[in-house]
Protein backbone atom coordinates (compact mmCIF):
# COMPACT_ATOMS: atom_id res chain seq x y z
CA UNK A 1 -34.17 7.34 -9.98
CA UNK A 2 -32.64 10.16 -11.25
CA UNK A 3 -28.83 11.15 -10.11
CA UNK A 4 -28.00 14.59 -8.87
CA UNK A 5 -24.39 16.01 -10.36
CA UNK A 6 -22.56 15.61 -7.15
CA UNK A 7 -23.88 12.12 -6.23
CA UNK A 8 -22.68 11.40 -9.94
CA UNK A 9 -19.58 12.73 -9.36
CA UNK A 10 -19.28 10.49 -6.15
CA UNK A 11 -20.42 7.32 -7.08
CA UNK A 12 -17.69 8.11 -10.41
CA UNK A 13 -14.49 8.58 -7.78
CA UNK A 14 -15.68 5.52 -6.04
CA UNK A 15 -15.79 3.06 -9.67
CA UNK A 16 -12.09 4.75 -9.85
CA UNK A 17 -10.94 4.09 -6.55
CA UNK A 18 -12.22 0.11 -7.46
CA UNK A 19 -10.61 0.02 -10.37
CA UNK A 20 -7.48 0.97 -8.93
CA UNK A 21 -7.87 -1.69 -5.45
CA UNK A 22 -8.45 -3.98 -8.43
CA UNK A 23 -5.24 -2.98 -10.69
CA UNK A 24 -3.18 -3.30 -7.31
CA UNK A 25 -4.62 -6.78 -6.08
CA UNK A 26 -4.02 -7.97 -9.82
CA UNK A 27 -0.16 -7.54 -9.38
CA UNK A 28 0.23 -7.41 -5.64
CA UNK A 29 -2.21 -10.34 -4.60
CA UNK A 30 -0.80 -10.30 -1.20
CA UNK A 31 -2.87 -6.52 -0.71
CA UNK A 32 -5.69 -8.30 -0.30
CA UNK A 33 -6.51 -7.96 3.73
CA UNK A 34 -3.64 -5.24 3.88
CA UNK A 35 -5.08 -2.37 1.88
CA UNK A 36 -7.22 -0.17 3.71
CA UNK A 37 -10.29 1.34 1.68
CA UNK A 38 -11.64 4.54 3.32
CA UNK A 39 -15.42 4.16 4.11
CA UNK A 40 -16.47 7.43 3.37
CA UNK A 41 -13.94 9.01 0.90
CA UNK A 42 -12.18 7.86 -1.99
CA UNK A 43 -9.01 7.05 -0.78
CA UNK A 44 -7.10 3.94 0.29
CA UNK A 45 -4.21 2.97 2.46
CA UNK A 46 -1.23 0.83 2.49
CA UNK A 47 0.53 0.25 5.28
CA UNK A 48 4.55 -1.12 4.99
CA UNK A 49 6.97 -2.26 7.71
CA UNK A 50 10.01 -0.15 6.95
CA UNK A 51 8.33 3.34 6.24
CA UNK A 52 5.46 4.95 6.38
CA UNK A 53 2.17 4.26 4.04
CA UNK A 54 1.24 4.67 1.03
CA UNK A 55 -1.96 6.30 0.52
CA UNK A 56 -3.64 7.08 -3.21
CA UNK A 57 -6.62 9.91 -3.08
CA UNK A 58 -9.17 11.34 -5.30
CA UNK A 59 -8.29 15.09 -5.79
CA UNK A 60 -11.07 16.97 -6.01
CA UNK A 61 -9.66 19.84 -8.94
CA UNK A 62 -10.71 20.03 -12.04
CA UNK A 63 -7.67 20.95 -13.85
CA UNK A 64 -4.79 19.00 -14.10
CA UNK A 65 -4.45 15.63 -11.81
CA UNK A 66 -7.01 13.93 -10.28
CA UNK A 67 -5.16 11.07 -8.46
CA UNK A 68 -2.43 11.60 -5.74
CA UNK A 69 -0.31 9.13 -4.47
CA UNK A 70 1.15 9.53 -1.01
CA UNK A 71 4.23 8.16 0.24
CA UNK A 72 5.10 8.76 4.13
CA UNK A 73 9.10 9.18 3.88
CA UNK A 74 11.91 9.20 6.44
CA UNK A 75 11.09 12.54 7.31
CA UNK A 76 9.26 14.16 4.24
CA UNK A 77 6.41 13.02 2.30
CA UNK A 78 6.62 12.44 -1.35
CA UNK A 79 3.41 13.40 -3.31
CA UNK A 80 3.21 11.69 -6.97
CA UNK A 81 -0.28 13.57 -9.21
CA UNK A 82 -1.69 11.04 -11.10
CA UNK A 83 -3.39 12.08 -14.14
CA UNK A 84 -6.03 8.50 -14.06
CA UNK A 85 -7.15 5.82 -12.26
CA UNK A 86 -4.50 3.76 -13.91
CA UNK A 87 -1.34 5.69 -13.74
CA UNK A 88 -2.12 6.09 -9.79
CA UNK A 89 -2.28 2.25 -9.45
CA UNK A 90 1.30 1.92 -11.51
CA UNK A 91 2.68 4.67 -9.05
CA UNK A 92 1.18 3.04 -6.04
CA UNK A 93 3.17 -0.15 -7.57
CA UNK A 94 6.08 1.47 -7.92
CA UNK A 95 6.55 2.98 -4.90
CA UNK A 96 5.83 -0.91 -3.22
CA UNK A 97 7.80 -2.78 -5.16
CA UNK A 98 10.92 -2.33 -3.05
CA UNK A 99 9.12 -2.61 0.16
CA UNK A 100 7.58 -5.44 2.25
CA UNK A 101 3.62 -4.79 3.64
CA UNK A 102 2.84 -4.53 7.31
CA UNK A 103 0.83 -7.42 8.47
């Protein structure tokens, strides 16, 4: 079986998405259940009780980021660019730490 460049390119965003889930459930244990993974894109969703959730993407550029994390505000999002896989779960981290998960 040979791999065409976009389902390459897919099946690449999805190993990252993992390895981020897997970054977050390493310090957050209590995401497991709560953390939403999209079916069909890279992207994942945490929902919290006091604002809005936090959702981390796969941009699809080229140049520059390739991670953004999402953070629904009081009344204005907040966009963080991750430049990996890694940074994006520490920013995801971050932006939880002072904030308790929806059930």
């Amino acid at each position: 079986m040979q791999f065409t460049r976009a389902l390459a390119v897919a099946f690449g965003d999805w190993l990252e998405r993992e390895q981020i889930r897997r970054a977050l459930l390493a310090e957050r244990p209590e995401l497991d259940g709560v953390l939403h993974l999209d079916p069909e894109r890279p992207l994942l969703r945490i929902p919290r009780v006091e604002r809005g959730a936090v959702i981390v993407a796969r941009l699809d550029e080229e140049d520059g980021a390739s991670w953004l994390v999402g953070v629904a505000g009081d009344s204005d999002p907040v966009m963080h660019e991750a430049s990996s896989p890694d940074e994006a779960a520490r920013i995801a981290l971050d932006v939880l730490e002072p904030c308790p998960l929806a059930g």
